[in-house]
C-alpha atoms as a PDB file:
ATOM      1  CA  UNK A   1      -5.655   9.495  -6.836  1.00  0.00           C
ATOM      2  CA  UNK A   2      -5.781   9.406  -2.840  1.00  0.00           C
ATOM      3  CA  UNK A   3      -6.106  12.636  -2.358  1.00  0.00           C
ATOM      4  CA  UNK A   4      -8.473  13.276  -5.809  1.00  0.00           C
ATOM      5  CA  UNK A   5     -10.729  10.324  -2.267  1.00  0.00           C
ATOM      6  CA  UNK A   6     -10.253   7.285  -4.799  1.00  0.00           C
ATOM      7  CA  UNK A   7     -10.202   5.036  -1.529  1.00  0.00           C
ATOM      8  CA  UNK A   8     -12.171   2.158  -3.054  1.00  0.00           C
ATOM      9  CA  UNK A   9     -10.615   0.973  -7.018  1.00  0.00           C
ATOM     10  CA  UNK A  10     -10.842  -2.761  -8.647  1.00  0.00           C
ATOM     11  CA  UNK A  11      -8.208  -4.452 -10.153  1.00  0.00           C
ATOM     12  CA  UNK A  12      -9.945  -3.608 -13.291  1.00  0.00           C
ATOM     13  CA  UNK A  13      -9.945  -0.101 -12.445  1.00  0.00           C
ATOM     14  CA  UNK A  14      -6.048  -0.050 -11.163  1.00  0.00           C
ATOM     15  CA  UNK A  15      -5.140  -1.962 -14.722  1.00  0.00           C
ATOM     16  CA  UNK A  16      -6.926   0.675 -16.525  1.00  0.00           C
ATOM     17  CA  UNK A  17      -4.909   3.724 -15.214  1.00  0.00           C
ATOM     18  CA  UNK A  18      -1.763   2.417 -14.029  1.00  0.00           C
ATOM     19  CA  UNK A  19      -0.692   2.602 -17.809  1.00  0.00           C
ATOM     20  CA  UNK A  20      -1.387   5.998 -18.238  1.00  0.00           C
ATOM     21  CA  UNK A  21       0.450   6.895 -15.147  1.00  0.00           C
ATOM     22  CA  UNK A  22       3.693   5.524 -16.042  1.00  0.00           C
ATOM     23  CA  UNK A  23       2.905   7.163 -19.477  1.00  0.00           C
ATOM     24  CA  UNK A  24       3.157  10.464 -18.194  1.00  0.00           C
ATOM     25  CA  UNK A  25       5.804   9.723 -15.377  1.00  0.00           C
ATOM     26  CA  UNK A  26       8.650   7.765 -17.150  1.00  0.00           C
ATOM     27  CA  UNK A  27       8.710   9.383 -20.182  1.00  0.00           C
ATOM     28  CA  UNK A  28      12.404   8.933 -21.704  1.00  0.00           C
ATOM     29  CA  UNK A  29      12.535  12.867 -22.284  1.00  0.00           C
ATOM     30  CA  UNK A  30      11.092  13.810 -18.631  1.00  0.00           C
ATOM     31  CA  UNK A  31      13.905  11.401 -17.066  1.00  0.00           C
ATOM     32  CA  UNK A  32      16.818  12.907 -19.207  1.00  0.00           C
ATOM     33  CA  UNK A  33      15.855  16.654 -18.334  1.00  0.00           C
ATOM     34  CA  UNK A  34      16.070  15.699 -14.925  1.00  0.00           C
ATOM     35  CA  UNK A  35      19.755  13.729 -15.267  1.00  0.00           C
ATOM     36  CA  UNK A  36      20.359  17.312 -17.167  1.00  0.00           C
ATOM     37  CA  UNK A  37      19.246  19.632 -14.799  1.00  0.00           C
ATOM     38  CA  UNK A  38      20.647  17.709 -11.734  1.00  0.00           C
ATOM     39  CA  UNK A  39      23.561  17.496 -13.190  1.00  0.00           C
ATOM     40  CA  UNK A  40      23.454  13.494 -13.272  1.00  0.00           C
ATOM     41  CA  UNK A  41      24.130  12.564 -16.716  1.00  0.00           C
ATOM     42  CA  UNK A  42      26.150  14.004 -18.267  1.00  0.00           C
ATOM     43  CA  UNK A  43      27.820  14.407 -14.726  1.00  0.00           C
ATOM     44  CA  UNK A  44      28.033  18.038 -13.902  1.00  0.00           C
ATOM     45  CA  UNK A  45      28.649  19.399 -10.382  1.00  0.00           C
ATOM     46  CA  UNK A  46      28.096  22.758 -11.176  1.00  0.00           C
ATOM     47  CA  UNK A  47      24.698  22.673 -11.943  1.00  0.00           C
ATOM     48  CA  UNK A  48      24.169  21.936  -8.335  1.00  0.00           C
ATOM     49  CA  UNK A  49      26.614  24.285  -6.928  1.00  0.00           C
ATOM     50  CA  UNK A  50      25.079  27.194  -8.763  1.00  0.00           C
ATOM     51  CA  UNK A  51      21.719  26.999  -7.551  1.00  0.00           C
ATOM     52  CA  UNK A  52      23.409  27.198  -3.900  1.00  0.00           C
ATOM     53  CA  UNK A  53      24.878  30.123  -5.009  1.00  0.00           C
ATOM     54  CA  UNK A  54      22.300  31.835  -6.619  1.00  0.00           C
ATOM     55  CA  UNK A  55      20.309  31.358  -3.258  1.00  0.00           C
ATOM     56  CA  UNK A  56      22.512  32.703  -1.163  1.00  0.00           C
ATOM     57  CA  UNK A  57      23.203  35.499  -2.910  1.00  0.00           C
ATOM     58  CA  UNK A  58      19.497  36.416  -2.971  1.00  0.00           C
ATOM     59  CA  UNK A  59      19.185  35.311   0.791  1.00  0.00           C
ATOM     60  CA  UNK A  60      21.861  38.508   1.835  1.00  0.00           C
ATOM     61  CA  UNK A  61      22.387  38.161   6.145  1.00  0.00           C
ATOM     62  CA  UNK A  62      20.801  41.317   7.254  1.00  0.00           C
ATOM     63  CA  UNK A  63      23.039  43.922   9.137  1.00  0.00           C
ATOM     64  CA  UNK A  64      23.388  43.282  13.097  1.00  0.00           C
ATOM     65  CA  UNK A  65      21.982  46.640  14.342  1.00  0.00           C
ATOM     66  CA  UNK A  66      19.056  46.821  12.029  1.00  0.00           C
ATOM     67  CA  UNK A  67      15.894  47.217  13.565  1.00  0.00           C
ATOM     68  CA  UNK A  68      12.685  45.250  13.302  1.00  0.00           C
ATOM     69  CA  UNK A  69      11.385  48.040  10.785  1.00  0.00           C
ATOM     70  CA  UNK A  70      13.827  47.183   7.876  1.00  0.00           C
ATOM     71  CA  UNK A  71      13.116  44.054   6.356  1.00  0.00           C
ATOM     72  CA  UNK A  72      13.489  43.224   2.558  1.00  0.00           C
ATOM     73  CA  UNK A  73      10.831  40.960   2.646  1.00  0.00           C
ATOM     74  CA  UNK A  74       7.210  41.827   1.317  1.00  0.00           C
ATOM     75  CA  UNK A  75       4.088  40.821   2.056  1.00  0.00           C
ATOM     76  CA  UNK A  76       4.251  37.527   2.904  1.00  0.00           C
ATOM     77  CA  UNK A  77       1.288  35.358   0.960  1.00  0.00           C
ATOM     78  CA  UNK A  78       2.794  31.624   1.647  1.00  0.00           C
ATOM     79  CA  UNK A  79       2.865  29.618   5.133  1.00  0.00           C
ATOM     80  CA  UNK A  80       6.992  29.274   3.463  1.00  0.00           C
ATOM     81  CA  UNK A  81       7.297  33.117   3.371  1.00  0.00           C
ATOM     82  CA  UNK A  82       5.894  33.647   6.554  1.00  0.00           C
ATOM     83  CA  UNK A  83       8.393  31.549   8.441  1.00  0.00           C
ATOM     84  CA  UNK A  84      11.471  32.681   6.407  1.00  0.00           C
ATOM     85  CA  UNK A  85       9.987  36.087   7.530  1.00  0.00           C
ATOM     86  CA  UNK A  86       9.604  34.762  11.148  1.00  0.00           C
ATOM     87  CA  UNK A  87      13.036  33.372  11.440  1.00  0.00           C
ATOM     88  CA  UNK A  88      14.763  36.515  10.296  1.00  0.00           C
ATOM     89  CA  UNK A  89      13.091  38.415  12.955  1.00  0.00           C
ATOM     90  CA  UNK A  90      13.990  35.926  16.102  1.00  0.00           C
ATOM     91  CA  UNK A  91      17.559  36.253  14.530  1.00  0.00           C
ATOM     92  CA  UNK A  92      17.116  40.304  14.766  1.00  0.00           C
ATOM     93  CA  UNK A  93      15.814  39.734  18.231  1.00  0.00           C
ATOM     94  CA  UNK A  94      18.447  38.044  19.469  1.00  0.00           C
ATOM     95  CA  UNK A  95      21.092  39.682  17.642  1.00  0.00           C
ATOM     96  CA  UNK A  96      20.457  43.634  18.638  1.00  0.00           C
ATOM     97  CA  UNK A  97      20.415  43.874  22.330  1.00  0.00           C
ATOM     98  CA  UNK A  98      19.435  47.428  22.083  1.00  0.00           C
ATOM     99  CA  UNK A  99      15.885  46.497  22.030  1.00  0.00           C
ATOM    100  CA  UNK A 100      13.783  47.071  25.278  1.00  0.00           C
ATOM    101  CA  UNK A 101      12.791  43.120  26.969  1.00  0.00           C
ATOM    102  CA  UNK A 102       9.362  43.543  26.937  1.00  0.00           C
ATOM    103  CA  UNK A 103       9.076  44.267  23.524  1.00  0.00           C
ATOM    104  CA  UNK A 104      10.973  41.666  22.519  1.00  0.00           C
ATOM    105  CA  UNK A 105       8.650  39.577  24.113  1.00  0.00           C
ATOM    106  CA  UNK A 106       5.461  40.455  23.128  1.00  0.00           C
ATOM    107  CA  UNK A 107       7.010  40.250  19.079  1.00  0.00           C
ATOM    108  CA  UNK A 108       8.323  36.551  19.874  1.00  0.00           C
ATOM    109  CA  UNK A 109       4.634  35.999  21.232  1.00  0.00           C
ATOM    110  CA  UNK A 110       3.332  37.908  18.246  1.00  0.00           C
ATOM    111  CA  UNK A 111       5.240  35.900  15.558  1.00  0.00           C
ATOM    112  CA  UNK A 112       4.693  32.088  17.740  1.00  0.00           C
ATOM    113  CA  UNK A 113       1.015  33.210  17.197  1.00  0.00           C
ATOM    114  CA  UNK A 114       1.019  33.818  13.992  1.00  0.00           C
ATOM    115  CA  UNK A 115       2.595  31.062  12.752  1.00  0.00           C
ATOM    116  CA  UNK A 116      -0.027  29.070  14.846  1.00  0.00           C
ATOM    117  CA  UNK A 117      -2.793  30.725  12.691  1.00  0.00           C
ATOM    118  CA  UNK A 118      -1.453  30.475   9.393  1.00  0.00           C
ATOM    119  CA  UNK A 119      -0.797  26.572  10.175  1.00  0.00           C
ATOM    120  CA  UNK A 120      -4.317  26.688  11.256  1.00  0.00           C
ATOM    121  CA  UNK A 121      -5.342  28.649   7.715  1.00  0.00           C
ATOM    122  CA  UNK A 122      -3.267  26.549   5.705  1.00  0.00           C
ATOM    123  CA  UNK A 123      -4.606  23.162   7.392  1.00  0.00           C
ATOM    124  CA  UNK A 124      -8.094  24.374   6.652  1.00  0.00           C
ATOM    125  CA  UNK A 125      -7.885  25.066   3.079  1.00  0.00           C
ATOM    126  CA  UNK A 126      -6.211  22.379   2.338  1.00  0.00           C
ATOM    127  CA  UNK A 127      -8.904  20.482   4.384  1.00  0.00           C
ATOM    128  CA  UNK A 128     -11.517  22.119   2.240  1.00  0.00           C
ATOM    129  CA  UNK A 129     -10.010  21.378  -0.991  1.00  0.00           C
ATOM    130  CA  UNK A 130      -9.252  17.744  -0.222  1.00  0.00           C
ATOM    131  CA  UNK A 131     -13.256  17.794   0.756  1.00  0.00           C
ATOM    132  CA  UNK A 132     -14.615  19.154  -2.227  1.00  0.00           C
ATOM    133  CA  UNK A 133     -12.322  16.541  -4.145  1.00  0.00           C
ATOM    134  CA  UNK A 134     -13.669  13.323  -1.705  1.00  0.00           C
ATOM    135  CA  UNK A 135     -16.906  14.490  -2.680  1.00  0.00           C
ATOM    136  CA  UNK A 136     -16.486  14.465  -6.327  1.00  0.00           C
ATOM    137  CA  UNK A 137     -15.069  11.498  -6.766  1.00  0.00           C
ATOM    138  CA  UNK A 138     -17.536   9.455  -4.721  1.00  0.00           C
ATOM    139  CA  UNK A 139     -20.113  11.196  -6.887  1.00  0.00           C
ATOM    140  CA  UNK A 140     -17.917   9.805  -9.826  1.00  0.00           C
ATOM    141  CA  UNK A 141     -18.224   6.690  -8.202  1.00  0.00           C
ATOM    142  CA  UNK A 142     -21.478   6.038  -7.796  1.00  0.00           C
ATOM    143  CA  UNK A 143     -21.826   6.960 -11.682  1.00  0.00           C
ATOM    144  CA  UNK A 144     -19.394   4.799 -12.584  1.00  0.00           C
ATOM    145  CA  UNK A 145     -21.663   2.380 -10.193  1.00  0.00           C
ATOM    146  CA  UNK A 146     -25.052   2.796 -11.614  1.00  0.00           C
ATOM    147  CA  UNK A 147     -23.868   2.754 -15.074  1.00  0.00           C
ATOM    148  CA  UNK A 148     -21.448  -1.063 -14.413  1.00  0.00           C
ATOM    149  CA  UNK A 149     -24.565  -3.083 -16.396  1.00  0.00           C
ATOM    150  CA  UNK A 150     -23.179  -4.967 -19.114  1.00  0.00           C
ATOM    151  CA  UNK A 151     -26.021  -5.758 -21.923  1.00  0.00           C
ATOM    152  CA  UNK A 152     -25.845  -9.273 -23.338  1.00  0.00           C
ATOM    153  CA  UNK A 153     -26.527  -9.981 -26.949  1.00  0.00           C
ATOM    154  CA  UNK A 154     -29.670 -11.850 -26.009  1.00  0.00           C
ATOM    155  CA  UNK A 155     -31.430  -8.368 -24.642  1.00  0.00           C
ATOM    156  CA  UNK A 156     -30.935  -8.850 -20.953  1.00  0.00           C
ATOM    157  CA  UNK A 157     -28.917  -7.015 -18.251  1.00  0.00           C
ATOM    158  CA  UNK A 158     -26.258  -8.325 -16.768  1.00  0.00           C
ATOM    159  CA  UNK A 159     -25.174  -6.869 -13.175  1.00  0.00           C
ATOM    160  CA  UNK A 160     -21.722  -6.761 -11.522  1.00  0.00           C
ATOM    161  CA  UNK A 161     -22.689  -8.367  -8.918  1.00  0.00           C
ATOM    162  CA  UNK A 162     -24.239 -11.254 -10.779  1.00  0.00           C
ATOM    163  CA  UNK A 163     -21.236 -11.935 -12.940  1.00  0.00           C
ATOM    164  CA  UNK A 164     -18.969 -12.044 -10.375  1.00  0.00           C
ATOM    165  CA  UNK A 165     -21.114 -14.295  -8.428  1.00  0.00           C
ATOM    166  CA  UNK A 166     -21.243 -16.495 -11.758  1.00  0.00           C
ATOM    167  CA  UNK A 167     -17.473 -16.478 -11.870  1.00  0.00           C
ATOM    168  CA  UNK A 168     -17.651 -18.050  -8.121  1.00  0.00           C
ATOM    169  CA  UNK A 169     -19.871 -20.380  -8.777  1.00  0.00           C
ATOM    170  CA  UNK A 170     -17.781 -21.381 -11.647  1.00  0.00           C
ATOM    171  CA  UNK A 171     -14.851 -21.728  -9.608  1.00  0.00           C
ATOM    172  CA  UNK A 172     -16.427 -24.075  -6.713  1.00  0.00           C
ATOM    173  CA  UNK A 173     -17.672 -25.931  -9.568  1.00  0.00           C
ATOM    174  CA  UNK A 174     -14.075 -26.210 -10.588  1.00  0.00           C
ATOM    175  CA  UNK A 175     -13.082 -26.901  -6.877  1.00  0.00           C
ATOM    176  CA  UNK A 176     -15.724 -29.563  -6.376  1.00  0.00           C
ATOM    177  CA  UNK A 177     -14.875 -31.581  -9.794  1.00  0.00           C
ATOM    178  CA  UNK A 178     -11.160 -31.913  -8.396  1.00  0.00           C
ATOM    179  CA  UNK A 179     -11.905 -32.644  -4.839  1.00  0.00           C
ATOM    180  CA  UNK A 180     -14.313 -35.469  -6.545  1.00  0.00           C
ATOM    181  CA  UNK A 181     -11.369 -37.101  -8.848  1.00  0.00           C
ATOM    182  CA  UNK A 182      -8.819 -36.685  -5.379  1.00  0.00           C
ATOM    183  CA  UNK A 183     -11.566 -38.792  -3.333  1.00  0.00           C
ATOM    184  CA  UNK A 184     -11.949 -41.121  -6.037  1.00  0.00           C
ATOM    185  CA  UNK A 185      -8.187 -41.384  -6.279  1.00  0.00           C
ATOM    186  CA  UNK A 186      -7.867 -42.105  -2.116  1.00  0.00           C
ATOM    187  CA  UNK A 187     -10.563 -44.245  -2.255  1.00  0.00           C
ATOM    188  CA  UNK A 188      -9.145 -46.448  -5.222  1.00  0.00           C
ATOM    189  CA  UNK A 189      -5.741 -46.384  -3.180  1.00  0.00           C
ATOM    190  CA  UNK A 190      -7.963 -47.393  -0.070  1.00  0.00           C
ATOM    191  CA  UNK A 191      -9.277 -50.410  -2.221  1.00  0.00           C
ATOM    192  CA  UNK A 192      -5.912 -51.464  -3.502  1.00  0.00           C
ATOM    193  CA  UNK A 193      -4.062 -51.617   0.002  1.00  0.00           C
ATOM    194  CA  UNK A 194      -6.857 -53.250   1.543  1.00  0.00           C
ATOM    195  CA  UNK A 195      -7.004 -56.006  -1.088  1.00  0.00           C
ATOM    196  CA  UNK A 196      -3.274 -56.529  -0.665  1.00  0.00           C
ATOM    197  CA  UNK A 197      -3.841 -56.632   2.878  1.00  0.00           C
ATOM    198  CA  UNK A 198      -6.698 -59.364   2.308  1.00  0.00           C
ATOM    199  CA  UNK A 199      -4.050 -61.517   0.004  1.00  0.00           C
ATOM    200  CA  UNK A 200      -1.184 -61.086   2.527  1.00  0.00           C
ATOM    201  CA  UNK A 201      -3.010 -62.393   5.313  1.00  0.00           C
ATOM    202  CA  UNK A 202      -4.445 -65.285   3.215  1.00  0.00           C
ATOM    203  CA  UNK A 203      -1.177 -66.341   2.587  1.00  0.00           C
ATOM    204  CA  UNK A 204       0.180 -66.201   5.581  1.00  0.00           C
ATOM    205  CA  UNK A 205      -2.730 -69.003   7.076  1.00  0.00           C
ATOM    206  CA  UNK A 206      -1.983 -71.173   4.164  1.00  0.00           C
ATOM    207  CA  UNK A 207       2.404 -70.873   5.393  1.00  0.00           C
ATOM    208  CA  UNK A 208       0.582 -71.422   9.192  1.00  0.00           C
ATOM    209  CA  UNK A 209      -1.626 -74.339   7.882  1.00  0.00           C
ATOM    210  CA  UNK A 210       1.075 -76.315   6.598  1.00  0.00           C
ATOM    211  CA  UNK A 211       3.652 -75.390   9.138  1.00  0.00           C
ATOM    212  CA  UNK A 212       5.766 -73.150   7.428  1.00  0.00           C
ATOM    213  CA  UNK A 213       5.183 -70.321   9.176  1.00  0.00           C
ATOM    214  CA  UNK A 214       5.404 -70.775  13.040  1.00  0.00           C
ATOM    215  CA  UNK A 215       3.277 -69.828  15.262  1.00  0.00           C
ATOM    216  CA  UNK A 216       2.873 -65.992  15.801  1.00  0.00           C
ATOM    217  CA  UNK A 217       3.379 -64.411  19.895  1.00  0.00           C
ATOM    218  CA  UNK A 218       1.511 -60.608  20.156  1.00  0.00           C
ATOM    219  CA  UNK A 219       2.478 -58.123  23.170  1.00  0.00           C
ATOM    220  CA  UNK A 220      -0.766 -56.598  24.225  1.00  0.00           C
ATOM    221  CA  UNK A 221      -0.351 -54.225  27.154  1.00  0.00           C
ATOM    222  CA  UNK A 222      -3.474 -54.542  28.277  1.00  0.00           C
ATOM    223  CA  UNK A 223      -3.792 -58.951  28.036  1.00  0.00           C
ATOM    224  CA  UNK A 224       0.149 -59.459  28.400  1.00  0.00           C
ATOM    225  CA  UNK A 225       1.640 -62.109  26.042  1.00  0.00           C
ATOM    226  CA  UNK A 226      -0.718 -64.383  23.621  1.00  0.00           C
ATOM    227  CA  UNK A 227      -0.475 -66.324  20.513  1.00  0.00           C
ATOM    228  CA  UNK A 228      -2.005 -65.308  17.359  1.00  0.00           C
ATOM    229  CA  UNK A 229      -4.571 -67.851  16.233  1.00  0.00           C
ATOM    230  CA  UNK A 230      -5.580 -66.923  12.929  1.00  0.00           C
ATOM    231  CA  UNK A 231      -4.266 -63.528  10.575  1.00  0.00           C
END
């Protein structure tokens, strides 16, 4: 989907195709002709072992003393061909030391170059076709875009845009209602502690006024020792 230049999906977009995408990639009979033909289940080695061997034997080393004329190989079309071609003639060039130095040189700089353009070639198509497909889908896009009105049943239009922002007003509605009922809760807490407080302290002048409590001392840093007069 990347590379189709789907840079910018929704959930409700992703939702939408991730089930046809595991559709098509895990289907039960796709995953046990791969076991099969890997040789995974049922466990088979040899499955694995012949495809080495078939590609050897149609990868043959080419005599020593051949010469830069006699290659198997046809007209390369792929960047892969062109470097399998490539690599079998630096082997030939190091290999036969009958050929002169300077040509030898001038075909290593002739294949190093050409390998640099077809990278170059390859790159650029690919560059192309990757375009053509950004383009298309952000033409896709902005389809998909213009056409993301919902009609309501009373008549009117409905935009994206103004659902979702009726969704977030929903949800600081929501988020306002419970921060309401937590202050309310703190400030009925507040109320209750203060009251007890107010009760405690009551108490303690009636204990002070008839001399069951003693006489409180308080250690103020700033005024040094003193007695509490009243709580």
């Amino acid at each position: 989907m990347v590379r189709d230049g789907l840079i910018n999906i929704t959930k409700l977009e992703f939702l939408s195709c991730i089930q046809q995408v595991r559709l098509q990639a895990f289907k039960e009979s796709t995953i046990r002709s791969a076991f099969r033909k890997t040789g995974i289940f049922p466990f088979n080695p040899q499955v694995v072992l012949q495809c080495l061997e078939a590609r050897q034997a149609k990868t043959p080393t080419p005599p020593p003393n051949s010469g830069p004329h006699s290659s198997p190989f046809e007209t390369p079309l792929t960047l892969r061909q062109i470097n399998k071609v490539a690599d079998k003639l630096e082997m030939v060039l190091e290999d036969d030391e009958s050929l002169d130095p300077d040509f030898s040189h001038d075909l290593s700089r002739f294949i190093r170059g050409s390998l640099s353009l077809a990278t170059e070639l390859v790159t650029l198509v690919q560059t192309k076709r990757d375009l053509g497909r950004t383009k298309m889908a952000e033409r896709i896009r902005k389809q998909r875009k213009a056409m993301k009105n919902i009609m309501l049943q009373s008549g009117g239009v409905l935009s994206v845009a103004q659902g979702r922002e009726m969704v977030q007003q929903r949800e600081d509605d929501q988020i306002a209602r419970a921060r309401k009922v937590v202050e309310g809760a703190e400030k009925k807490a507040h109320n209750a502690r203060k009251r007890w407080f107010e009760e405690a302290a009551k108490k303690a002048r009636q204990w002070r006024a008839s001399g069951r409590l003693e006489r409180v001392e308080v250690c103020d840093s700033e005024r040094g020792t003193r007695w509490l007069k009243r709580f």
